[in-house]
Protein backbone atom coordinates (compact mmCIF):
# COMPACT_ATOMS: atom_id res chain seq x y z
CA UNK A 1 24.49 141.80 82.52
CA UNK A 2 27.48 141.25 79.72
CA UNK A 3 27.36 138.22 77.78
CA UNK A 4 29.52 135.10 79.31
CA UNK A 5 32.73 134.34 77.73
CA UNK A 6 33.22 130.70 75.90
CA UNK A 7 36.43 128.88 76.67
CA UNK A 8 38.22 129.29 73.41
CA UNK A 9 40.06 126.06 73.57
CA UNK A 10 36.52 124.41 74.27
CA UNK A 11 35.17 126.17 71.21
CA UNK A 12 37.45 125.11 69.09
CA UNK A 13 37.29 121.46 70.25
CA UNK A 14 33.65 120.78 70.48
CA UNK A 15 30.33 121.53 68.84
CA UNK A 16 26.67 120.70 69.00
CA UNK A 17 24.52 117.91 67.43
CA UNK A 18 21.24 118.43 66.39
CA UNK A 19 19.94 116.22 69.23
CA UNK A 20 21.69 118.59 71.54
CA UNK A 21 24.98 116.00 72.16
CA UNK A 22 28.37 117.21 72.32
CA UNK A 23 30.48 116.22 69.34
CA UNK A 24 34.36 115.63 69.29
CA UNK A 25 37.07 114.90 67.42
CA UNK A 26 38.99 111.42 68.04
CA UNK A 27 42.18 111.35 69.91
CA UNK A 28 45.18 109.30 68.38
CA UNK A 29 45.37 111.04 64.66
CA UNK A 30 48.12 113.28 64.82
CA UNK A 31 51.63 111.08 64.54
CA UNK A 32 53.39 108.03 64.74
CA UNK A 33 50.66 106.67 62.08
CA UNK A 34 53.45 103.92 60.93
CA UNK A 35 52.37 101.59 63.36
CA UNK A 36 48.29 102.38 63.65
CA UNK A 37 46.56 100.11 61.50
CA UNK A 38 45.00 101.21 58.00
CA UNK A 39 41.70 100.42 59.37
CA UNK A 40 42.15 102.01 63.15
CA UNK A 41 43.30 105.08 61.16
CA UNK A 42 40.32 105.27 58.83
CA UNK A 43 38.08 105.14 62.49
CA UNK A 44 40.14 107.96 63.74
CA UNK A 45 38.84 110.19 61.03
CA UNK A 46 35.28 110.02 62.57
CA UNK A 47 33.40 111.93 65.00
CA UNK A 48 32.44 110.93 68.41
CA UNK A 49 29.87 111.72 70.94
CA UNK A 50 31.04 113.06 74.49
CA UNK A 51 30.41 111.16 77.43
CA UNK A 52 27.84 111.79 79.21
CA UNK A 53 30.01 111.79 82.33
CA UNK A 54 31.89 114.73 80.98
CA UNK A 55 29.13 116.39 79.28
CA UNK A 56 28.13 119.06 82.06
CA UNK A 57 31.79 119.96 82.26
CA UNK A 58 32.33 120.96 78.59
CA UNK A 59 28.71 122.71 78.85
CA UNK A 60 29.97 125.06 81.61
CA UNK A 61 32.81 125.95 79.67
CA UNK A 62 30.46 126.53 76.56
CA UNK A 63 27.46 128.61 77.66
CA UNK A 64 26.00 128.93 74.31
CA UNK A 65 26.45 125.29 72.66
């Protein structure tokens, strides 16, 4: 059987934990800074944890995360 392809905009986007979570980047970083807060934009720079919701999702489109 050939190996399964990874969704490449999924790949790019997301990556494993040790714990086996999904990490992501924050949403929100990109423009119109200005008027985000010093603070809000510091929190941007940080990873996040997928939801567990939307976890199984991102999984299918990874096979090998």
């Amino acid at each position: 059987m050939p190996k399964m392809k990874s969704n490449r905009g999924a790949r790019k986007r997301f990556s494993a934990t040790g714990g086996g979570g999904v990490k992501r980047a924050k949403a929100g970083k990109s423009h119109i800074l200005t008027s985000k807060g010093r603070k809000r934009k510091r929190s941007l720079r940080k990873s996040a944890l997928v939801n567990p919701a939307n976890e199984k999702s991102i999984r299918r489109l990874l096979p090998y995360l």
